[in-house]
C-alpha atoms as a PDB file:
ATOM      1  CA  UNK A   1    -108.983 -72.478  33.121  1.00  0.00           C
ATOM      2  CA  UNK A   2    -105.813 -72.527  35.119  1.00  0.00           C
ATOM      3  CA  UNK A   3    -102.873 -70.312  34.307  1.00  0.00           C
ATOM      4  CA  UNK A   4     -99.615 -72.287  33.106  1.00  0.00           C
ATOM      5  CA  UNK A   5     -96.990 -72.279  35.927  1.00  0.00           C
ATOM      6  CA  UNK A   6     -93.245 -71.996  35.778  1.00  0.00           C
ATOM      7  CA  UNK A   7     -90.392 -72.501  38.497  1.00  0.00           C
ATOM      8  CA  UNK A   8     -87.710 -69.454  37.998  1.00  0.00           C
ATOM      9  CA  UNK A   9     -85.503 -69.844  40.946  1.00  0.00           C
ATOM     10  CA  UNK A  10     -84.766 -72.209  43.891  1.00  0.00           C
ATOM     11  CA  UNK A  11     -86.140 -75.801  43.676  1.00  0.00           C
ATOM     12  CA  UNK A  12     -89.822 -76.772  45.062  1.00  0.00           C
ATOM     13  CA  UNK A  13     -88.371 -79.471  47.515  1.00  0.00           C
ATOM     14  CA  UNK A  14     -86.316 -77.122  50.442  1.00  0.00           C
ATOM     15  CA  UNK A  15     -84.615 -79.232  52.879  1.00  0.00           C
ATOM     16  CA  UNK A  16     -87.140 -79.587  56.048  1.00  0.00           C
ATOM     17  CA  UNK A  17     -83.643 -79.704  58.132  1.00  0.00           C
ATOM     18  CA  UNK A  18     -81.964 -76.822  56.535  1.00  0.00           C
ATOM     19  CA  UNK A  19     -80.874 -74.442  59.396  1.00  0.00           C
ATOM     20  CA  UNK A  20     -81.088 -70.922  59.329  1.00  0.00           C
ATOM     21  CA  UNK A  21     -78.568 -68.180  58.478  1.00  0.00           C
ATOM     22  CA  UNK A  22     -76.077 -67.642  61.114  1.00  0.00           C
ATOM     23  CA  UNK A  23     -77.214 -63.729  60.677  1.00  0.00           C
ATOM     24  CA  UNK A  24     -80.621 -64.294  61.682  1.00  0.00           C
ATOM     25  CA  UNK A  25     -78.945 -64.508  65.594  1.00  0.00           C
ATOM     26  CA  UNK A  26     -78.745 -60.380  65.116  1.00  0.00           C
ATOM     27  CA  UNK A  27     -78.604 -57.404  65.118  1.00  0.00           C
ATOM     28  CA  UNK A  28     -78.887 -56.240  68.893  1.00  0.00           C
ATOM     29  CA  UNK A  29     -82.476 -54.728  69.683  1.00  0.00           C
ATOM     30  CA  UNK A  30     -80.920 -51.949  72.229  1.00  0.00           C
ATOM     31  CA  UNK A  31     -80.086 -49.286  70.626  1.00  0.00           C
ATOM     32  CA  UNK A  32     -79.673 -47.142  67.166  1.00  0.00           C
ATOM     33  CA  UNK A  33     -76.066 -47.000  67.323  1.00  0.00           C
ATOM     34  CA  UNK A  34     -75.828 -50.801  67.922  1.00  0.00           C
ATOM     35  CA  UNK A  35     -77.527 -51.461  65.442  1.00  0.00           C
ATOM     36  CA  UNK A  36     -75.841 -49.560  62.557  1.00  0.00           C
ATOM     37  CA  UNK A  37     -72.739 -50.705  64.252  1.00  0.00           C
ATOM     38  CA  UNK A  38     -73.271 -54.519  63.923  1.00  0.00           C
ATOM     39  CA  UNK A  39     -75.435 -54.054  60.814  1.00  0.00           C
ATOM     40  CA  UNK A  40     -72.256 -52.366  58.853  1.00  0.00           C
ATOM     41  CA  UNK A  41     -70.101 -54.798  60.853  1.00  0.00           C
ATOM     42  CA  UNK A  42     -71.744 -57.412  59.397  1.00  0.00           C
ATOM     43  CA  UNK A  43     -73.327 -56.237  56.167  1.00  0.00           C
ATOM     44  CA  UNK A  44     -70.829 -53.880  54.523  1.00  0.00           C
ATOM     45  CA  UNK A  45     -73.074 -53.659  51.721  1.00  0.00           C
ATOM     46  CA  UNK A  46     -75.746 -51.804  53.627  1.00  0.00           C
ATOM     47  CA  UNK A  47     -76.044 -48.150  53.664  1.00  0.00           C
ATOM     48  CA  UNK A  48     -76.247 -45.979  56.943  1.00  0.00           C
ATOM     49  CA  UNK A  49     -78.991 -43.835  55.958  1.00  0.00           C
ATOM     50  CA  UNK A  50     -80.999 -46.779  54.748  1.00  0.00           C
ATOM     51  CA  UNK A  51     -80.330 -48.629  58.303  1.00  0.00           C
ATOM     52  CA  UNK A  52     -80.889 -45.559  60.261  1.00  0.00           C
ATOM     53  CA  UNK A  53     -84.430 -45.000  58.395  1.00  0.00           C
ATOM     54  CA  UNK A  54     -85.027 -48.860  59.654  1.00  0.00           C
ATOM     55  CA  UNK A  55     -84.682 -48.371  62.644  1.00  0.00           C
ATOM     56  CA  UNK A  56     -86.866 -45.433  63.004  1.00  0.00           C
ATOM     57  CA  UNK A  57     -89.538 -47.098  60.731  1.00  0.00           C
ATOM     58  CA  UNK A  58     -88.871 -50.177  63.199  1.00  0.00           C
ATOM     59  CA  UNK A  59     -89.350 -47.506  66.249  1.00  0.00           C
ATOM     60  CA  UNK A  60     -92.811 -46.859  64.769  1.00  0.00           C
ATOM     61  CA  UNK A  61     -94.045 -50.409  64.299  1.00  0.00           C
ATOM     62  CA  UNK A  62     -93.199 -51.399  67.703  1.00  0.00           C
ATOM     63  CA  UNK A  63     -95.340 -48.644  69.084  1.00  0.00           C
ATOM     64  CA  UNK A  64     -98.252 -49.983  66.887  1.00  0.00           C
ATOM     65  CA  UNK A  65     -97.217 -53.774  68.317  1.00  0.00           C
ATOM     66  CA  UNK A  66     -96.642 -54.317  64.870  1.00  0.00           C
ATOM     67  CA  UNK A  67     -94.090 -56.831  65.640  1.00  0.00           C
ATOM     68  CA  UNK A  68     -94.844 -59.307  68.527  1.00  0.00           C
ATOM     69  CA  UNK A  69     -91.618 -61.182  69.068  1.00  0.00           C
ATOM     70  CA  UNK A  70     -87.857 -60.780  69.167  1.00  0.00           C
ATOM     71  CA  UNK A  71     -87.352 -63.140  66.278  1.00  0.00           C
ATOM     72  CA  UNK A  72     -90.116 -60.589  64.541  1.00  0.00           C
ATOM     73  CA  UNK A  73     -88.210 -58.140  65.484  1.00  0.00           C
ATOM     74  CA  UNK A  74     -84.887 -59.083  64.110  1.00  0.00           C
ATOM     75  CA  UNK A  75     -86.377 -60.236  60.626  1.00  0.00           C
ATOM     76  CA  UNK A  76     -87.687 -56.646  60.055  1.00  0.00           C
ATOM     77  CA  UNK A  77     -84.720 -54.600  61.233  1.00  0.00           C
ATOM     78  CA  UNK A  78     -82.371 -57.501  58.885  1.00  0.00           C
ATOM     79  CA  UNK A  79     -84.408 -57.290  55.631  1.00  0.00           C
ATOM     80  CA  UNK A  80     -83.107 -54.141  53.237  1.00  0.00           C
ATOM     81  CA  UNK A  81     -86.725 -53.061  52.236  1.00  0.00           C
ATOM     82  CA  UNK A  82     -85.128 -50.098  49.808  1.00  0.00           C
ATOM     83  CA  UNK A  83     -83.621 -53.249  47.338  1.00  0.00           C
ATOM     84  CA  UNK A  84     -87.236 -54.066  47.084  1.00  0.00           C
ATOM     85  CA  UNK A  85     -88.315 -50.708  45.983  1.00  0.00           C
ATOM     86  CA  UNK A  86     -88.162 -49.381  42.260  1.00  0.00           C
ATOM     87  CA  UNK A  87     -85.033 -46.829  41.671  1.00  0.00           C
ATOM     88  CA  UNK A  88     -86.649 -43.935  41.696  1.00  0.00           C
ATOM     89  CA  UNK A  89     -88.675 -44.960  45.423  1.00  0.00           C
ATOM     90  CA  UNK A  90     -85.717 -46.164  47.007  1.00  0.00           C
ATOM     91  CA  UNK A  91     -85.234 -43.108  49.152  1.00  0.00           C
ATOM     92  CA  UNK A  92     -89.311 -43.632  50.577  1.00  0.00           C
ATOM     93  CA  UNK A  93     -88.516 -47.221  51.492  1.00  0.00           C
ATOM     94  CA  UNK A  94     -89.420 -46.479  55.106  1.00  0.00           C
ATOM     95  CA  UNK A  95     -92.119 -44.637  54.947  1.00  0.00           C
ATOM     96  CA  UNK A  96     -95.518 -45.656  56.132  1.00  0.00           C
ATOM     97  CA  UNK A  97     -97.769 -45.857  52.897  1.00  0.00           C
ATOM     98  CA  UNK A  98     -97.654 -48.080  50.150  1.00  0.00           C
ATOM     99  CA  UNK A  99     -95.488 -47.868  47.372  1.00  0.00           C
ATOM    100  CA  UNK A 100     -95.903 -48.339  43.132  1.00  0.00           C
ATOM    101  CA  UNK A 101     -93.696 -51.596  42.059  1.00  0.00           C
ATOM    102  CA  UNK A 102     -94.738 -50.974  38.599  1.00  0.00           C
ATOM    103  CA  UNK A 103     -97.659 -52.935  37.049  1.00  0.00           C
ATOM    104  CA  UNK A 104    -100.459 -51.861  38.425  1.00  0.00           C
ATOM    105  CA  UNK A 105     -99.178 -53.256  41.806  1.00  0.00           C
ATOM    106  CA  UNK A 106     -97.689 -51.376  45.487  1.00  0.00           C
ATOM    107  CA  UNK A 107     -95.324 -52.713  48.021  1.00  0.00           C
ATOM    108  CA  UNK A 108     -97.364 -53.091  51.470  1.00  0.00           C
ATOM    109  CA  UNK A 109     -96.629 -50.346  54.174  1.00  0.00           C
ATOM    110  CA  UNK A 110     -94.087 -51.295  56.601  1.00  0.00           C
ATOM    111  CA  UNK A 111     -96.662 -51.875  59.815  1.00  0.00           C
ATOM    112  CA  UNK A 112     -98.866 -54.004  57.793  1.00  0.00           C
ATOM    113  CA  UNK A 113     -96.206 -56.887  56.591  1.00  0.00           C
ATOM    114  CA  UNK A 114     -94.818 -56.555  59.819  1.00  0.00           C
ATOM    115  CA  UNK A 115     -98.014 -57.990  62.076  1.00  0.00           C
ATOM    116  CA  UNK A 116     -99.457 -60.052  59.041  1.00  0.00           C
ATOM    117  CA  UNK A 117     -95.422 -61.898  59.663  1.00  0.00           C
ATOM    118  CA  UNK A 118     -96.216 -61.853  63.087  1.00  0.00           C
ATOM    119  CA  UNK A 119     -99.637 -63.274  63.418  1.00  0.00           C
ATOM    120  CA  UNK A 120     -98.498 -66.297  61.029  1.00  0.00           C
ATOM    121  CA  UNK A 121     -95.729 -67.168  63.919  1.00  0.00           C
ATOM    122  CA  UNK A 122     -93.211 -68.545  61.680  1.00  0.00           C
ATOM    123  CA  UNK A 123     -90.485 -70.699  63.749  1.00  0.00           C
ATOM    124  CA  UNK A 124     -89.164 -72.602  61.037  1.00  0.00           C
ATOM    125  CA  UNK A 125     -92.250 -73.446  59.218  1.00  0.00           C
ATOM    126  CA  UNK A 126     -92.912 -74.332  55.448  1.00  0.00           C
ATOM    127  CA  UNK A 127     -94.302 -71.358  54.401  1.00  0.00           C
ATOM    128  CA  UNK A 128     -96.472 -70.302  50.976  1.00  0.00           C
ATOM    129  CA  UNK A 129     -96.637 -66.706  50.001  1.00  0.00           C
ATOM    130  CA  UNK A 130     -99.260 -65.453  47.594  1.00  0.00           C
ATOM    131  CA  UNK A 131     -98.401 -62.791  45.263  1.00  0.00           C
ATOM    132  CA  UNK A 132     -94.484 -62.328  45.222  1.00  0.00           C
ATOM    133  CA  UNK A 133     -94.782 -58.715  44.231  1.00  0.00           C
ATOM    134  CA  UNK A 134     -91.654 -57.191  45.365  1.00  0.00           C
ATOM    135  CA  UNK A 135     -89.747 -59.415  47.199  1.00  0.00           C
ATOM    136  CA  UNK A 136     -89.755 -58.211  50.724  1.00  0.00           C
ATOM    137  CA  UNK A 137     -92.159 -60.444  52.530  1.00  0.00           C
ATOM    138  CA  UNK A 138     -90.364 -63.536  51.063  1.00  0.00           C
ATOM    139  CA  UNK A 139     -86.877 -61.951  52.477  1.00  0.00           C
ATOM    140  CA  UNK A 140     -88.202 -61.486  55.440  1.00  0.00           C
ATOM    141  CA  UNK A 141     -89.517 -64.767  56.188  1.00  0.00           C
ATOM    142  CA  UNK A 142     -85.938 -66.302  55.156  1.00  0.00           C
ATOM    143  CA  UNK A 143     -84.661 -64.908  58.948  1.00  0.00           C
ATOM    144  CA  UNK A 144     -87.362 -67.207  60.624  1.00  0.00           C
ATOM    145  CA  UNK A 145     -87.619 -70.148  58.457  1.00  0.00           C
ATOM    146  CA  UNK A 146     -85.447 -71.651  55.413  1.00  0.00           C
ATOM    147  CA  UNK A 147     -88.149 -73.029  53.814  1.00  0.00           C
ATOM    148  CA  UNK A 148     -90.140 -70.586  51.600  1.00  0.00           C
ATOM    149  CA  UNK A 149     -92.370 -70.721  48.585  1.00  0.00           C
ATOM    150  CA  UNK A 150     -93.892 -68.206  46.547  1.00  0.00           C
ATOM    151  CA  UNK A 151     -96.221 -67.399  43.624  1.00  0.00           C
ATOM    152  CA  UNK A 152     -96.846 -64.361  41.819  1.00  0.00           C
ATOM    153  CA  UNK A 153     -98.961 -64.056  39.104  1.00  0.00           C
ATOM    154  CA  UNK A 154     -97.343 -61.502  36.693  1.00  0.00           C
ATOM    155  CA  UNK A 155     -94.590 -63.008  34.629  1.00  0.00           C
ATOM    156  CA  UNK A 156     -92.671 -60.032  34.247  1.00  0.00           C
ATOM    157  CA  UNK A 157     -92.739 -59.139  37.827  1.00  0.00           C
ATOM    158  CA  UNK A 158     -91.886 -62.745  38.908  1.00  0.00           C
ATOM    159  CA  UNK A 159     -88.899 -62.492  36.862  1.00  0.00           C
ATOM    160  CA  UNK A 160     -88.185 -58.828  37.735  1.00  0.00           C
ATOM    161  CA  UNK A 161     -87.993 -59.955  41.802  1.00  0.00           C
ATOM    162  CA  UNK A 162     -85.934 -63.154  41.070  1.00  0.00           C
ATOM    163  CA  UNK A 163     -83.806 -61.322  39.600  1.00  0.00           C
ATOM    164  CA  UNK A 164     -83.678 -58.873  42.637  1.00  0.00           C
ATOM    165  CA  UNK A 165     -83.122 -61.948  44.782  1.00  0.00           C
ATOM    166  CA  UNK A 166     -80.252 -63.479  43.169  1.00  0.00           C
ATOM    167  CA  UNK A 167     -78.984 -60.194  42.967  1.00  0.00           C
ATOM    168  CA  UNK A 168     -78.604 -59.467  46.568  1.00  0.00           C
ATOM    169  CA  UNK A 169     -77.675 -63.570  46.933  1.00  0.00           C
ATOM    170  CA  UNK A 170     -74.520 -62.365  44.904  1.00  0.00           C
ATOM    171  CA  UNK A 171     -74.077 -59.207  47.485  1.00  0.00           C
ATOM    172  CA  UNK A 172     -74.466 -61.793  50.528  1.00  0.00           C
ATOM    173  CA  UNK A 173     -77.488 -62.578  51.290  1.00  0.00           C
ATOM    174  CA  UNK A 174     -77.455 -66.328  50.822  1.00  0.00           C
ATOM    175  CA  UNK A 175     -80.552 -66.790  52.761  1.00  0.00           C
ATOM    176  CA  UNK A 176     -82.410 -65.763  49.610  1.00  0.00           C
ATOM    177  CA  UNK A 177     -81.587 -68.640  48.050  1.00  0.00           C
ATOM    178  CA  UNK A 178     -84.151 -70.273  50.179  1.00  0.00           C
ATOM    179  CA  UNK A 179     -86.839 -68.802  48.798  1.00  0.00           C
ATOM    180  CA  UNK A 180     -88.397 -71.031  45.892  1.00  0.00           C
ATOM    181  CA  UNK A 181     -90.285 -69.004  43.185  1.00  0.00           C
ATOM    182  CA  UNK A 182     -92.985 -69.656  40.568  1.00  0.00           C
ATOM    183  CA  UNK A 183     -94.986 -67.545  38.131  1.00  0.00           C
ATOM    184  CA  UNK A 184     -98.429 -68.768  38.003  1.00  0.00           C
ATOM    185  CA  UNK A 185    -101.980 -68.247  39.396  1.00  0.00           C
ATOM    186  CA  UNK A 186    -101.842 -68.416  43.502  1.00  0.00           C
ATOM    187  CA  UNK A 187    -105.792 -68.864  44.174  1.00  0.00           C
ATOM    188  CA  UNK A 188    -104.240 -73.085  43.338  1.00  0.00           C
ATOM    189  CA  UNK A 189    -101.546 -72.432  45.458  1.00  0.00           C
ATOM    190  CA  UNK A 190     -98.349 -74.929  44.790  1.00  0.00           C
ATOM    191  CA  UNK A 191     -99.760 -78.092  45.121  1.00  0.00           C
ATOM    192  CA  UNK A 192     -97.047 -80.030  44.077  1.00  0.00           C
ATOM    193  CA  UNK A 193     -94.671 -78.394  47.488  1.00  0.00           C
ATOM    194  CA  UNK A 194     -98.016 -78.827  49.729  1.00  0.00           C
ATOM    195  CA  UNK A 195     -98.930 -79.360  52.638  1.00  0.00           C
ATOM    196  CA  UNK A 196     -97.955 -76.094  53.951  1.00  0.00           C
ATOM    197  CA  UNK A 197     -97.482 -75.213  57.795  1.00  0.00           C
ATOM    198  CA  UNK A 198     -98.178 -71.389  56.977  1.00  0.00           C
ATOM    199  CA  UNK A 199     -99.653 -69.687  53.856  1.00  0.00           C
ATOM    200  CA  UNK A 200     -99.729 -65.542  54.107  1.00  0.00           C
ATOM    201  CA  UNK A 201    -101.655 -64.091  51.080  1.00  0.00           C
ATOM    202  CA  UNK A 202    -100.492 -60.269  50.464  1.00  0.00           C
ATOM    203  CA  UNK A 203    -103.339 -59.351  47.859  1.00  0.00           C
ATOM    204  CA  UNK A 204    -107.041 -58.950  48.763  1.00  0.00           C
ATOM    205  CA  UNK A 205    -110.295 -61.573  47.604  1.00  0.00           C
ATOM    206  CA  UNK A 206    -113.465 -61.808  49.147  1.00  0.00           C
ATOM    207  CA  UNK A 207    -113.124 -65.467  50.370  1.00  0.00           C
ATOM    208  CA  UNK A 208    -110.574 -67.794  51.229  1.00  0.00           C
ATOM    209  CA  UNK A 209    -109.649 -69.922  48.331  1.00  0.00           C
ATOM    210  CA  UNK A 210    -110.315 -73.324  48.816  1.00  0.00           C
ATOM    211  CA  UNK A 211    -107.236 -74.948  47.496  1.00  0.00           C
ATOM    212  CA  UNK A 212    -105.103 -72.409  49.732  1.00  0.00           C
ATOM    213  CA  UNK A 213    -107.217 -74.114  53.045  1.00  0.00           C
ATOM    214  CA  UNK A 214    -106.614 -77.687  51.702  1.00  0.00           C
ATOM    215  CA  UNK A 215    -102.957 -76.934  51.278  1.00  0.00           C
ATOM    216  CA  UNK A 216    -102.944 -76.158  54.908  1.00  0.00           C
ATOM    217  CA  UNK A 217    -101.893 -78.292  57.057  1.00  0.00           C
ATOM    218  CA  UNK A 218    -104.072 -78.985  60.118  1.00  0.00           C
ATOM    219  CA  UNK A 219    -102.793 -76.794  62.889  1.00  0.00           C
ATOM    220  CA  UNK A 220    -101.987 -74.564  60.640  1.00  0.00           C
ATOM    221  CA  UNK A 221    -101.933 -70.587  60.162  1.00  0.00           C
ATOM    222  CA  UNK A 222    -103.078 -68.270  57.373  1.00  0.00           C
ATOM    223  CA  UNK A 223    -103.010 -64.626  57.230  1.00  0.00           C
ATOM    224  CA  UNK A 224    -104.813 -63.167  54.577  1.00  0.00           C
ATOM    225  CA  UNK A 225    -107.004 -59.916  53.044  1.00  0.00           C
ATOM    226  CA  UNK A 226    -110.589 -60.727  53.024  1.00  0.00           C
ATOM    227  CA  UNK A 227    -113.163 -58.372  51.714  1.00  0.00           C
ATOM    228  CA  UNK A 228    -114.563 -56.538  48.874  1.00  0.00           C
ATOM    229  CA  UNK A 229    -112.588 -54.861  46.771  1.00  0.00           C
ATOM    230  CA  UNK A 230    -110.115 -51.890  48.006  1.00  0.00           C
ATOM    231  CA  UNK A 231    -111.796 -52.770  51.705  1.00  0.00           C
ATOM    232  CA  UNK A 232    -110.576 -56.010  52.818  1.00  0.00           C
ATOM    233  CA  UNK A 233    -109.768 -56.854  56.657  1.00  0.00           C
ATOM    234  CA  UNK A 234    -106.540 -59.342  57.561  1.00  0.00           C
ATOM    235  CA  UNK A 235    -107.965 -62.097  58.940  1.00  0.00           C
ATOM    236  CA  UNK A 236    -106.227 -64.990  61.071  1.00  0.00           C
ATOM    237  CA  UNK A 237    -107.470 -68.644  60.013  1.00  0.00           C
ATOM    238  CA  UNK A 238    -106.674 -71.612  62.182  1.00  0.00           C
ATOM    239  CA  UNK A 239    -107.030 -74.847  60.242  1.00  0.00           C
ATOM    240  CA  UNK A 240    -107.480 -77.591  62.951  1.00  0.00           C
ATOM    241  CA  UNK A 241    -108.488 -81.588  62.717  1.00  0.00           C
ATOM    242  CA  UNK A 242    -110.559 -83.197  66.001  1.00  0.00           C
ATOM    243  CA  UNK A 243    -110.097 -86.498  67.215  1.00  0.00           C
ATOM    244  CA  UNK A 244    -113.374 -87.633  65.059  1.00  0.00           C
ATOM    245  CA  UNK A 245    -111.573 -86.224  61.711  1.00  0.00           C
ATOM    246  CA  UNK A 246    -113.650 -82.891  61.365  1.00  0.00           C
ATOM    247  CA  UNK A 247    -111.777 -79.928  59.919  1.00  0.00           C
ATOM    248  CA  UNK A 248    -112.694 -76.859  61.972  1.00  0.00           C
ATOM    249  CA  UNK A 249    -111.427 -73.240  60.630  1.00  0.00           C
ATOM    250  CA  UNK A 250    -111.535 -70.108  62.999  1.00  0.00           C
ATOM    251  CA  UNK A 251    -110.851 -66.722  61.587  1.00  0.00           C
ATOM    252  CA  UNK A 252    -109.972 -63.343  64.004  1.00  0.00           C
ATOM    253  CA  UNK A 253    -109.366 -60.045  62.452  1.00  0.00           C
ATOM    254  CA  UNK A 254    -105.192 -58.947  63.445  1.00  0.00           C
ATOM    255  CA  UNK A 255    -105.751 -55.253  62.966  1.00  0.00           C
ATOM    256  CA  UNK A 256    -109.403 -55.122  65.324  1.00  0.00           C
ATOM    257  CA  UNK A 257    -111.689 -54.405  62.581  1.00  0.00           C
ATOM    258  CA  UNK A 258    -109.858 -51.710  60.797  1.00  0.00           C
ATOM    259  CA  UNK A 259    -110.463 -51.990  56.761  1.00  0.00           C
ATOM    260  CA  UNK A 260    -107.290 -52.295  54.722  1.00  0.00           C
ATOM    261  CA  UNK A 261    -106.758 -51.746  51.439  1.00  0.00           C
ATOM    262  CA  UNK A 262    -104.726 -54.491  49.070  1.00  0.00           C
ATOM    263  CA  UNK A 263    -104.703 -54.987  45.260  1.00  0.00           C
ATOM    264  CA  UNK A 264    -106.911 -57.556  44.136  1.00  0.00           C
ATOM    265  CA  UNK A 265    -105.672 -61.212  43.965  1.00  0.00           C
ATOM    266  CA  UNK A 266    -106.195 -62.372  40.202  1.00  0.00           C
ATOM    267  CA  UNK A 267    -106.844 -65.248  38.816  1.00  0.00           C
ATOM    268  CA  UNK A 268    -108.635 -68.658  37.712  1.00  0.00           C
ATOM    269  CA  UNK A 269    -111.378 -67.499  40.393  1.00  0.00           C
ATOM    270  CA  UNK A 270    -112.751 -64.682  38.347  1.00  0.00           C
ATOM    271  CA  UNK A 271    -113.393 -66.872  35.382  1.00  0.00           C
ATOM    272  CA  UNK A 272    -114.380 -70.289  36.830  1.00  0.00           C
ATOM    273  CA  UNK A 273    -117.832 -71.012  35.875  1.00  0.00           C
END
């Protein structure tokens, strides 16, 4: 049986046209200094020593070509990952191993989000997230496309992050008001918002869920965990349609074979039958 679902925050239907933030044009990519210089320019509500650990964190990921693009690049170094973090983490934002969000779930390492965001090559796209969790994927895909959807399964944490979203909307960051959130069981996706250009699934399952791949649209992109549990590999899938109407899907592994960890995705999976 399905879990009920519940919009808490921005309406299903995004506008298709809706441009993006005039912030998403920065900060420069040169320098430190710059960048804490246009950053607190720009976003007086950001701290130095949180934008400072960015762009060391950000330092690291680009010598793991973490992040592939200049948009990429921009999204990471724009998102405040420590608003995303519990109180008592906010000072390990940066660091380079996952973090507790509270029940029973972790915020993704740093490296991680950043090439799953840039092997999904977002320019605009509808996108579906699945499995909210803390908020920072979502913000980070508002600084390449206005139109984002996500699902997280938890009630309390669903509520918990749109709460963190509106939040920072309040401090400035209108482009979180772009992201459309729902409570409910992501293995169904959000059928009534599909087709989706790009769906990115941060928590692990040992398939891909069939209703995720029909939501897709053909030429589409999904990244997402695959494997058993606590051992899953990030997999690429390319949804594409030939001339004769066939549906073709071709996966490729982002990280080279390396196994990666993520919490389990829940759901009406586990107790179809």
């Amino acid at each position: 049986m399905r879990r009920r679902e519940f919009l808490i925050g921005a309406a299903a239907g995004l506008a298709a046209s809706a441009p993006l933030p005039a912030l998403a044009e920065g900060p420069p990519l040169t320098s430190k200094g710059e960048f804490v210089g246009w950053m607190t320019a720009n976003r007086p509500a950001e701290e130095p020593k949180y934008l400072e650990r960015r762009w060391d964190r950000y330092q690291v990921l680009l010598s793991f070509n973490d992040l592939w693009t200049p948009a990429d690049k921009r999204a990471f170094l724009m998102t405040p990952r420590q608003e995303f973090c519990l109180p008592e983490n906010r000072e390990e934002a940066y660091v380079g191993h996952y973090l507790d969000i509270g029940f029973g779930v972790t915020i993704t390492p740093p490296g991680t989000m950043g090439r799953m965001t840039s092997a999904l090559q977002v320019h605009g796209d509808k996108v579906l997230e699945i499995g909210t969790g803390s908020g920072f994927q979502s913000a980070l895909l508002t600084y390449l496309t206005s139109r984002v959807h996500s699902i997280e399964i938890i009630p309390e944490l669903a509520g918990r992050t749109r709460g963190v979203y509106d939040r920072l909307i309040g401090k400035g960051y209108h482009e979180y008001g772009n992201i459309a959130t729902r409570s409910g069981d992501g293995y169904y996706g959000w059928e009534d918002a599909a087709p989706f250009d790009k769906i990115i699934v941060t928590c692990g399952i040992d398939h891909i869920p069939p209703p995720l791949l029909q939501q897709l649209r053909p030429g589409g992109i999904m990244v997402i965990p695959v494997g058993p549990p606590g051992a899953q590999h990030i997999l690429k899938v390319v949804k594409t349609t030939g001339a004769d109407g066939a549906t073709t899907v071709s996966r490729s592994d982002i990280f080279g074979g390396k196994v990666i960890p993520f919490v389990p995705l829940s759901g009406g999976h586990q107790s179809e039958g």
